[in-house]
PDB file of N, CA and C in Angstrom:
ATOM      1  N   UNK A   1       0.838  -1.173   0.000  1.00  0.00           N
ATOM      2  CA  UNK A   1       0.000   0.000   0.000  1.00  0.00           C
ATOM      3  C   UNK A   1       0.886   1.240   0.000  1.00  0.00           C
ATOM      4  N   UNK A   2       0.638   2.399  -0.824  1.00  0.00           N
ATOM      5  CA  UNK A   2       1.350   3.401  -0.842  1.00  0.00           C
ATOM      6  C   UNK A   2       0.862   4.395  -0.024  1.00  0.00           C
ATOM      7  N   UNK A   3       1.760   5.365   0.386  1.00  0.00           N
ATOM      8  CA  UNK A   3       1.403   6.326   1.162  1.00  0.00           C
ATOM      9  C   UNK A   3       1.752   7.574   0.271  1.00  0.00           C
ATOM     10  N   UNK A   4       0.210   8.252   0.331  1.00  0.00           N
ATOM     11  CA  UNK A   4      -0.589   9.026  -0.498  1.00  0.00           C
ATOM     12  C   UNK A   4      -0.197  10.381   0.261  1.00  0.00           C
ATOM     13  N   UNK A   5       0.664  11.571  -0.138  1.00  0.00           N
ATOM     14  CA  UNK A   5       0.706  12.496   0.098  1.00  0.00           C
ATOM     15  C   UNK A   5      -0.241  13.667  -0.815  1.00  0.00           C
ATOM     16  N   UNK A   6      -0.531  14.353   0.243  1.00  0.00           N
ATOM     17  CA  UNK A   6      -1.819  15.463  -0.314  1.00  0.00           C
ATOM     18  C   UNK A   6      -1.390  15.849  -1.402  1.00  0.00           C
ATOM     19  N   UNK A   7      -0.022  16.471  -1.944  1.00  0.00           N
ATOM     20  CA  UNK A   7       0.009  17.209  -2.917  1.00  0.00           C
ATOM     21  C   UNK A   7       0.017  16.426  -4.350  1.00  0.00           C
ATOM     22  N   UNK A   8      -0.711  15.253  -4.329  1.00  0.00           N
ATOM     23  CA  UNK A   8      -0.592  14.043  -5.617  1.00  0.00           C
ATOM     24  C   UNK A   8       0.467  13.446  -5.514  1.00  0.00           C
ATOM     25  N   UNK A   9       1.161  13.177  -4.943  1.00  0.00           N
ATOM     26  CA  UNK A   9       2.423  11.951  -5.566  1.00  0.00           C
ATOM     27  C   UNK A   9       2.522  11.107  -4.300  1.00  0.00           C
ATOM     28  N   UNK A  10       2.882   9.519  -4.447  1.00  0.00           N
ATOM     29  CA  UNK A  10       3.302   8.819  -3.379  1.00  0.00           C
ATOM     30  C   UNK A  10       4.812   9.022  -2.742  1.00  0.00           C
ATOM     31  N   UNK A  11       5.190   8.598  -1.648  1.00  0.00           N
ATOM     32  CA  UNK A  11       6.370   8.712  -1.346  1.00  0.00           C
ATOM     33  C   UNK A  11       7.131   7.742  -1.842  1.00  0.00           C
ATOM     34  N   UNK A  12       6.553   6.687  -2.676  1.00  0.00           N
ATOM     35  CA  UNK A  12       7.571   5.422  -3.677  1.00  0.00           C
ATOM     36  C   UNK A  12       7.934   6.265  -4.714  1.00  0.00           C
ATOM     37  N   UNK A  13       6.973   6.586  -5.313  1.00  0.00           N
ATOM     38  CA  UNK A  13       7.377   7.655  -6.364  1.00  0.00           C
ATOM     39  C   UNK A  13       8.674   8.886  -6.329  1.00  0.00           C
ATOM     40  N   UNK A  14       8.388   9.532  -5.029  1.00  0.00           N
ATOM     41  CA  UNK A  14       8.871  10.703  -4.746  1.00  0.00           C
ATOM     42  C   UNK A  14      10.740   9.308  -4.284  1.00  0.00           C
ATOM     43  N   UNK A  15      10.639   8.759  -3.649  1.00  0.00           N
ATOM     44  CA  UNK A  15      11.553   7.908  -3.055  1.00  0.00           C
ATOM     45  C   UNK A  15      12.707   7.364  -4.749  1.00  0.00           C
ATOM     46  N   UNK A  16      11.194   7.094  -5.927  1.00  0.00           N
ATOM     47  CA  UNK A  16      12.408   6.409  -6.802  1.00  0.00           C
ATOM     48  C   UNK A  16      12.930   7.446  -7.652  1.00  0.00           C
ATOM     49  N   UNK A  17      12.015   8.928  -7.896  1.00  0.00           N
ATOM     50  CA  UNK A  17      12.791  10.119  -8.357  1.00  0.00           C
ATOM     51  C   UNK A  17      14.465  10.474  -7.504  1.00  0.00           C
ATOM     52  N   UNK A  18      13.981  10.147  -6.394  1.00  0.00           N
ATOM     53  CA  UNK A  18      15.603  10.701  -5.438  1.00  0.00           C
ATOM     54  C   UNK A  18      16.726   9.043  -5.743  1.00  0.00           C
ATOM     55  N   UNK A  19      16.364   8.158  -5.936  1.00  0.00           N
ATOM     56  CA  UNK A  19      16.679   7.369  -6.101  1.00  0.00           C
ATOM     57  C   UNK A  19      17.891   7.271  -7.461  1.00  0.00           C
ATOM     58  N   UNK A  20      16.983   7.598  -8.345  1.00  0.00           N
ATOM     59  CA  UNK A  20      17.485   7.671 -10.215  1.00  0.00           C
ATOM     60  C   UNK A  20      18.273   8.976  -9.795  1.00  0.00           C
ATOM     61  N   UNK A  21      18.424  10.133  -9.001  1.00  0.00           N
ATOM     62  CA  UNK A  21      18.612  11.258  -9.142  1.00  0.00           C
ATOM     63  C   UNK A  21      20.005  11.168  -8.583  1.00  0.00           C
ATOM     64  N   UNK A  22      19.829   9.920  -7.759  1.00  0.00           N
ATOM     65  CA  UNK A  22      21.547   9.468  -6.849  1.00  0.00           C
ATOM     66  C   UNK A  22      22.488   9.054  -7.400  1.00  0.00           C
ATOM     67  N   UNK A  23      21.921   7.911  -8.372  1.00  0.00           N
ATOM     68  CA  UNK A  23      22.483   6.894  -9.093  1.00  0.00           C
ATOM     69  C   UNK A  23      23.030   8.039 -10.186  1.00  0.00           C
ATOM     70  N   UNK A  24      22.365   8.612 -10.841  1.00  0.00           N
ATOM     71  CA  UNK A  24      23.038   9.225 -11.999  1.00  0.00           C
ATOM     72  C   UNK A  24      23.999  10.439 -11.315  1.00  0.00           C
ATOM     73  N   UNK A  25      23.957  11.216 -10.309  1.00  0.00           N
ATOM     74  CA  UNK A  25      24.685  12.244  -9.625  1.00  0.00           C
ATOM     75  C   UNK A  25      26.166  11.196  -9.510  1.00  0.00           C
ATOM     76  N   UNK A  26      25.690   9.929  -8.779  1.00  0.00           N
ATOM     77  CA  UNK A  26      26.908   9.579  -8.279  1.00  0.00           C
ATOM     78  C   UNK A  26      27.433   9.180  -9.512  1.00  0.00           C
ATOM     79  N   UNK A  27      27.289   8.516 -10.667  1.00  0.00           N
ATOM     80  CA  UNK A  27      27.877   7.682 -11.377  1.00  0.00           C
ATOM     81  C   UNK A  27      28.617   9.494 -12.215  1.00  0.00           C
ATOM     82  N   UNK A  28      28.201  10.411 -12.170  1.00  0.00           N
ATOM     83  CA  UNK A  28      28.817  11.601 -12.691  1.00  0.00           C
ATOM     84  C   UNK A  28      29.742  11.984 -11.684  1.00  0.00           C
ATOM     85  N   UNK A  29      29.761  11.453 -10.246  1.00  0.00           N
ATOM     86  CA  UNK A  29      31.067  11.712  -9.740  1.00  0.00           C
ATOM     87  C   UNK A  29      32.085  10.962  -9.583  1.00  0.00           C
ATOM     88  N   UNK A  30      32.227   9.249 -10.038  1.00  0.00           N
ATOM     89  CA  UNK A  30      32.748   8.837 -10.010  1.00  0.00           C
ATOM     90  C   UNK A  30      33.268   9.051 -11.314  1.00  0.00           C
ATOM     91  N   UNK A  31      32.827   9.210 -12.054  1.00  0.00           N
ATOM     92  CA  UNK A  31      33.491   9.650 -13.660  1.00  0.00           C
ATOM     93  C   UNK A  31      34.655  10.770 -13.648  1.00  0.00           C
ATOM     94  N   UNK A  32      34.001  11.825 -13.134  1.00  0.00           N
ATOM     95  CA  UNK A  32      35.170  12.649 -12.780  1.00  0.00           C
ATOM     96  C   UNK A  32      35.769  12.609 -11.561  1.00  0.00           C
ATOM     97  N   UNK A  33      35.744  11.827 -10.817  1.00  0.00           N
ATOM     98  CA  UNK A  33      37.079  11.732 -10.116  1.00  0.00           C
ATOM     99  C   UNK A  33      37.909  10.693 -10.229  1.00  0.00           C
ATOM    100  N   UNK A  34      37.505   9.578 -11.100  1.00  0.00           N
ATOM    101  CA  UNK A  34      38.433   9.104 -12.024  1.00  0.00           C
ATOM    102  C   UNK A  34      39.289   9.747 -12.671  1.00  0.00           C
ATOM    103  N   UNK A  35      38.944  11.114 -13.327  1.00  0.00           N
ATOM    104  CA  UNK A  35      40.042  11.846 -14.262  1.00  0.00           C
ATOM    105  C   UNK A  35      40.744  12.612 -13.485  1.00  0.00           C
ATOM    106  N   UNK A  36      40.840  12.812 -12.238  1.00  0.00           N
ATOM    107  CA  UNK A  36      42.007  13.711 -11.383  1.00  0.00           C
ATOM    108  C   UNK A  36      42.375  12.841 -10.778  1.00  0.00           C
ATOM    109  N   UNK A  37      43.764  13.409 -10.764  1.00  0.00           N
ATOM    110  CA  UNK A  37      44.730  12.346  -9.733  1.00  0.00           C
ATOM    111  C   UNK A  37      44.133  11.843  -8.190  1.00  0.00           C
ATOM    112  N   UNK A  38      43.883  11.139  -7.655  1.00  0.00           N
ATOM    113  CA  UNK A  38      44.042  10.768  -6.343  1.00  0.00           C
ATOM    114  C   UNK A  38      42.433  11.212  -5.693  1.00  0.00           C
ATOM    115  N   UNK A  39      41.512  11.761  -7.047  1.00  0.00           N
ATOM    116  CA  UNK A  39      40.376  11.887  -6.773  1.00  0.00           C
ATOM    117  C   UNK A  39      39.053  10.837  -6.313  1.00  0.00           C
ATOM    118  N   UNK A  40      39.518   9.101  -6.319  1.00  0.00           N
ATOM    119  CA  UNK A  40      38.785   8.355  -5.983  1.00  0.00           C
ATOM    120  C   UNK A  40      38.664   8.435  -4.454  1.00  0.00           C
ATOM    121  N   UNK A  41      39.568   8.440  -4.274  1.00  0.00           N
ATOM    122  CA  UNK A  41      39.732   8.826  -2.345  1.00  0.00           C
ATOM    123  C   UNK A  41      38.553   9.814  -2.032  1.00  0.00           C
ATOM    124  N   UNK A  42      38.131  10.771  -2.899  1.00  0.00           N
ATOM    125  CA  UNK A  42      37.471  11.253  -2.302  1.00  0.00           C
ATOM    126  C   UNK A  42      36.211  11.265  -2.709  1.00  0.00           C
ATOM    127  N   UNK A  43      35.655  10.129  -3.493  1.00  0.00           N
ATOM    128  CA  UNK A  43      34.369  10.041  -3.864  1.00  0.00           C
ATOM    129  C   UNK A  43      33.146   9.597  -2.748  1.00  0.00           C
ATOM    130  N   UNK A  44      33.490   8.703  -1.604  1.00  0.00           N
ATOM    131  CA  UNK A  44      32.678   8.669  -0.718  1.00  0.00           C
ATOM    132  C   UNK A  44      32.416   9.805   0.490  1.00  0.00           C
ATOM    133  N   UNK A  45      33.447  10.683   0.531  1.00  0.00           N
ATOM    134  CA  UNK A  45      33.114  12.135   1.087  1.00  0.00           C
ATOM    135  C   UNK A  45      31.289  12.760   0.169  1.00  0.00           C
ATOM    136  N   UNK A  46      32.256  12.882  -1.049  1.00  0.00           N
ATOM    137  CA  UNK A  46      31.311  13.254  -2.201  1.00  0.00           C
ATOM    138  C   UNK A  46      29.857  12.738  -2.562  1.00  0.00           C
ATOM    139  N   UNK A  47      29.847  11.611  -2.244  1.00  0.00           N
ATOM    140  CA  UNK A  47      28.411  11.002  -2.389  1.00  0.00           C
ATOM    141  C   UNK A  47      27.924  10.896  -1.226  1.00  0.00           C
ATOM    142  N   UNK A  48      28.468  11.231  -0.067  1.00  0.00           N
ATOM    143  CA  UNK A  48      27.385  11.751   1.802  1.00  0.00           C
ATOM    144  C   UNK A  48      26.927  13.041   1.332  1.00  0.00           C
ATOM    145  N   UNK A  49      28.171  13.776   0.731  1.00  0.00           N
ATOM    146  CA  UNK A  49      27.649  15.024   0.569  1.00  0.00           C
ATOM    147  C   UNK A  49      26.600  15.189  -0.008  1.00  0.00           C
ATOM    148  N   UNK A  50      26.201  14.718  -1.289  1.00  0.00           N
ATOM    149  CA  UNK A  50      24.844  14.472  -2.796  1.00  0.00           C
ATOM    150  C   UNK A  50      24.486  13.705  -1.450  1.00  0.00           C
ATOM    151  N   UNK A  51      24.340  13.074  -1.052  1.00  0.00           N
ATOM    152  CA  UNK A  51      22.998  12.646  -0.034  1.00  0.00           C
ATOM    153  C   UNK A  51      22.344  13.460   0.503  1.00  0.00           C
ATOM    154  N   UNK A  52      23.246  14.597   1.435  1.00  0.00           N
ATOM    155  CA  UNK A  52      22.533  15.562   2.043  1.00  0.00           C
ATOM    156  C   UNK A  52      22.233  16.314   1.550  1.00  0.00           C
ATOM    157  N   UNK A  53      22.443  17.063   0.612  1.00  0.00           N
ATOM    158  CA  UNK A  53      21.819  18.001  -0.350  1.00  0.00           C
ATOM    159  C   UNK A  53      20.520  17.232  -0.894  1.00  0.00           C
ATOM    160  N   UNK A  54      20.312  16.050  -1.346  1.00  0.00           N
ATOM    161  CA  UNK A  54      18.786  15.175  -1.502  1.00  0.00           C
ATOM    162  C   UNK A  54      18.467  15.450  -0.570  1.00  0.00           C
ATOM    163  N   UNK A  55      18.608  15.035   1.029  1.00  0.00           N
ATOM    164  CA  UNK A  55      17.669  14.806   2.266  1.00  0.00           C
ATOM    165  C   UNK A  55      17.241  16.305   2.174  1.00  0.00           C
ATOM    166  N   UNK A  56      18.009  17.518   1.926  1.00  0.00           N
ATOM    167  CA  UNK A  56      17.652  18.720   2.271  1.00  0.00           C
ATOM    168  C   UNK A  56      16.790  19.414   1.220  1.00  0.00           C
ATOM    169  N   UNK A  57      16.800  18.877   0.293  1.00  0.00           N
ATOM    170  CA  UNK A  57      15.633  19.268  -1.001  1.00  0.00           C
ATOM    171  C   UNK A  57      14.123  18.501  -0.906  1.00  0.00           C
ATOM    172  N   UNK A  58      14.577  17.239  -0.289  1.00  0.00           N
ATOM    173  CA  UNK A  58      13.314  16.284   0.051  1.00  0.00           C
ATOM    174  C   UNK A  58      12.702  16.837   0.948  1.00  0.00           C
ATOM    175  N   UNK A  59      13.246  17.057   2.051  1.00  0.00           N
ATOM    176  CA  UNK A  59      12.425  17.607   3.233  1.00  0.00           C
ATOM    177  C   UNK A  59      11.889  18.948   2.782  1.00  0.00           C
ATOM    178  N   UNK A  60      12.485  19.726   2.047  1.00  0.00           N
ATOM    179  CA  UNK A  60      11.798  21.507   1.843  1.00  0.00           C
ATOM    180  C   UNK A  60      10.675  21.086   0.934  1.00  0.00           C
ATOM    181  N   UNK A  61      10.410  19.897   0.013  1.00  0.00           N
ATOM    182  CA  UNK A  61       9.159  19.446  -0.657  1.00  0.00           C
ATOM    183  C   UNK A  61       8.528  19.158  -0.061  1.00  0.00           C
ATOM    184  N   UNK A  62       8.693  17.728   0.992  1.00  0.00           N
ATOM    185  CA  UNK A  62       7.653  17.560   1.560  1.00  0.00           C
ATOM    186  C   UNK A  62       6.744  18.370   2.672  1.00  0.00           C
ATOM    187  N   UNK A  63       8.112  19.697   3.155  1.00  0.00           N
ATOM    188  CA  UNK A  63       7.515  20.997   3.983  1.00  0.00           C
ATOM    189  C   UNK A  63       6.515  21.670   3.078  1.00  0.00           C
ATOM    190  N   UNK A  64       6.970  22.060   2.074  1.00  0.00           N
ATOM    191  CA  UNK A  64       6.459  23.153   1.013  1.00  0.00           C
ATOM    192  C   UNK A  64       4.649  22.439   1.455  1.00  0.00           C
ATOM    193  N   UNK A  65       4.869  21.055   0.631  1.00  0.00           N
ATOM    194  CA  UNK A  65       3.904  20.192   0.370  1.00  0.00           C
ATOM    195  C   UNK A  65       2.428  20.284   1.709  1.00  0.00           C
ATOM    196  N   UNK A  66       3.797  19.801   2.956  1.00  0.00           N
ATOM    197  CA  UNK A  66       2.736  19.583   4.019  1.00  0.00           C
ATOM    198  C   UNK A  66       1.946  21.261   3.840  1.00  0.00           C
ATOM    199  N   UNK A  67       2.454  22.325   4.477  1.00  0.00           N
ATOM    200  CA  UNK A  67       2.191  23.980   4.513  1.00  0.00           C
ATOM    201  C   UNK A  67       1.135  24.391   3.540  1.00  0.00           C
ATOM    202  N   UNK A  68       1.246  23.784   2.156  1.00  0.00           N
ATOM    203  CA  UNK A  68       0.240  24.212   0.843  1.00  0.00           C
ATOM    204  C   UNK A  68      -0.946  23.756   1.057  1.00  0.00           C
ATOM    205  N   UNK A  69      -1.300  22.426   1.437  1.00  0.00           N
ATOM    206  CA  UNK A  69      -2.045  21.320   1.551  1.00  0.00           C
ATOM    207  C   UNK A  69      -2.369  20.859   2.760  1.00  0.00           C
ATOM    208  N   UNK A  70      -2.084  21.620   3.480  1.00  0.00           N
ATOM    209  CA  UNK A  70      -2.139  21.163   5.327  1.00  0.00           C
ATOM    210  C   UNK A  70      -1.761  19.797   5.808  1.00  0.00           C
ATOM    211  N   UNK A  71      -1.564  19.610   6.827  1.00  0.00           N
ATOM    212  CA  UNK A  71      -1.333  18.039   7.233  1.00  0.00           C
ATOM    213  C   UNK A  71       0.432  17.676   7.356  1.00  0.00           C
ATOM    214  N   UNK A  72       0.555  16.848   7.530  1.00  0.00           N
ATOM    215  CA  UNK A  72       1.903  16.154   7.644  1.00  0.00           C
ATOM    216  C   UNK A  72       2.288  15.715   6.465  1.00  0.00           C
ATOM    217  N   UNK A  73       3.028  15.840   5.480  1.00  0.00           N
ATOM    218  CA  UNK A  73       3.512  15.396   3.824  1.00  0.00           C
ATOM    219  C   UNK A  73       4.764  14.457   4.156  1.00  0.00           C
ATOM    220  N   UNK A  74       5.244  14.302   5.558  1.00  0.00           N
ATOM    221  CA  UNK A  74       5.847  13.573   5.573  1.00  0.00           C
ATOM    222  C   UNK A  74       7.213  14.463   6.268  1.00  0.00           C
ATOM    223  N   UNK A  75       8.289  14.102   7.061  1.00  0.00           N
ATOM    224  CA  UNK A  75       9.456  14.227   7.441  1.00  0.00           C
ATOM    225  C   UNK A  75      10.907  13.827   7.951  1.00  0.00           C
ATOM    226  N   UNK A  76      10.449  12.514   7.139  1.00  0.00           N
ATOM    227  CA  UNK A  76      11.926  11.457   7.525  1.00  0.00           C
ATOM    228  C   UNK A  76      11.898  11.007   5.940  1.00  0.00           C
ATOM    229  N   UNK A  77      13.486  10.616   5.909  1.00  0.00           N
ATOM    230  CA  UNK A  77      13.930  10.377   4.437  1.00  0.00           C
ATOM    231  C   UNK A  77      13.815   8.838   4.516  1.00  0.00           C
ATOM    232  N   UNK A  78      13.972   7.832   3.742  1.00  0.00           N
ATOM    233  CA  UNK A  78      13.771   6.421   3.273  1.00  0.00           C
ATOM    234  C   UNK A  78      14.381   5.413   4.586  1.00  0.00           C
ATOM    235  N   UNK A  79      15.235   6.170   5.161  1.00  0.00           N
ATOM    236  CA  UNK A  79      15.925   5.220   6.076  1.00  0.00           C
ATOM    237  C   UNK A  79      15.429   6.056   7.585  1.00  0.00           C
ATOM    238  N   UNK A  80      14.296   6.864   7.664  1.00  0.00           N
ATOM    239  CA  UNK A  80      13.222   7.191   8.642  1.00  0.00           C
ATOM    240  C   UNK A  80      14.248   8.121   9.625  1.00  0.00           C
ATOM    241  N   UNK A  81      15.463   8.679   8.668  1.00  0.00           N
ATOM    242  CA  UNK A  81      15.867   9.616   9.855  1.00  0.00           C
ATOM    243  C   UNK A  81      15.328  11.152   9.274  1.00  0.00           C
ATOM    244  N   UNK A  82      15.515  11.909  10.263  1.00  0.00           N
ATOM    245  CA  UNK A  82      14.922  13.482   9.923  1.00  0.00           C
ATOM    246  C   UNK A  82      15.364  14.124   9.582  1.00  0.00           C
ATOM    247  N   UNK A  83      15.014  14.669   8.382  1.00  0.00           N
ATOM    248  CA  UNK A  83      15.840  15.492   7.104  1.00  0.00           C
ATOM    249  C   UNK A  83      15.490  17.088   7.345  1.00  0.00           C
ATOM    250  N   UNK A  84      14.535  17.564   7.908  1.00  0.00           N
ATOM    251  CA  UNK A  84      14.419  18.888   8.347  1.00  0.00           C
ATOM    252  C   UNK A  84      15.180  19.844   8.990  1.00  0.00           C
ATOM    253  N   UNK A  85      15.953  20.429   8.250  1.00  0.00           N
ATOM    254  CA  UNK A  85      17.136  21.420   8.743  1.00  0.00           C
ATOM    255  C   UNK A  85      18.293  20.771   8.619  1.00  0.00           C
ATOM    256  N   UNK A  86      19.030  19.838   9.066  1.00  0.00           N
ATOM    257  CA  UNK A  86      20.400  19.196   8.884  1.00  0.00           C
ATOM    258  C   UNK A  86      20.843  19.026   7.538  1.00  0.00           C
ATOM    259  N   UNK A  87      21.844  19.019   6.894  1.00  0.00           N
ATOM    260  CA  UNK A  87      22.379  18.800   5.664  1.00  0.00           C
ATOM    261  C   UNK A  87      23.455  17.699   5.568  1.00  0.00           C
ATOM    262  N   UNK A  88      23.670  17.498   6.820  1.00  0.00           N
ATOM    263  CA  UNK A  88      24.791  16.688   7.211  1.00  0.00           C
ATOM    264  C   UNK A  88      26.488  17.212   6.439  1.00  0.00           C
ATOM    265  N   UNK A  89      27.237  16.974   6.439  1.00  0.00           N
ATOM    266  CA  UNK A  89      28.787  17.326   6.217  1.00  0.00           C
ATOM    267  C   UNK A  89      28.745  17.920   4.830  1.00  0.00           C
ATOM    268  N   UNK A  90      27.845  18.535   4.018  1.00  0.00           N
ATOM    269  CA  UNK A  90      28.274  18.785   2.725  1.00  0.00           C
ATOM    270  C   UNK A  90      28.836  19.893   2.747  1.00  0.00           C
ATOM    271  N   UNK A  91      28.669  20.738   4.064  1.00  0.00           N
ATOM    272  CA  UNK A  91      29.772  21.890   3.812  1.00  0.00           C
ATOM    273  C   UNK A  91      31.005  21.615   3.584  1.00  0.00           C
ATOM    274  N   UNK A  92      31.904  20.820   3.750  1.00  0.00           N
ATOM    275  CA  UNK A  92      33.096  20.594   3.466  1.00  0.00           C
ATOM    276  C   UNK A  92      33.314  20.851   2.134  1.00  0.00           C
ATOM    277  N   UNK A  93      32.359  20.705   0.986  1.00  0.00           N
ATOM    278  CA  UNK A  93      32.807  20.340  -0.046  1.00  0.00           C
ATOM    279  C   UNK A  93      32.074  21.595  -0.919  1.00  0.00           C
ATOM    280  N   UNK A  94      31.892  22.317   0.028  1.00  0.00           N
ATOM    281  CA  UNK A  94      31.069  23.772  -0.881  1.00  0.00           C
ATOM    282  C   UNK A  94      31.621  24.998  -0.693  1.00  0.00           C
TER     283      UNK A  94
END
């Protein structure tokens, strides 16, 4: 059974957009840090970072979402931790 957020879309849906959106981000960072020296080392920095920038775009949708449409739209990311305000470590890399 899916869980039906007010503003039309399920959270499987919304879950396999961030999903395809990872896979192709990351496979574009492993590409280029293949081409700089000593840049594989730092591809798993790089893909926490593209995580938190998702958790932090997910959560301002499903805020936007809940606020437009009233109700709860939802506030934990796929692995049910809370994406509202935290970005986790991507400042390092900005």
């Amino acid at each position: 059974m899916s869980n039906f957020n007010p503003n039309g879309f399920t959270n499987e849906a919304l879950q396999g957009v961030r999903h395809e959106v990872e896979n192709q981000m990351g496979q574009a960072i492993d590409h280029y840090a293949s081409h700089v020296p000593g840049g594989t080392q730092f591809t798993p920095e790089a893909k926490r970072a593209l995580a938190g920038v998702l958790d932090g775009l997910q959560g301002q949708l499903e805020q936007q979402a809940a606020s437009h449409f009233g109700g709860n739209a939802g506030s934990s990311n796929s692995h049910g931790n809370s994406i509202s305000g935290s970005q986790g470590d991507q400042g390092s890399l900005l």
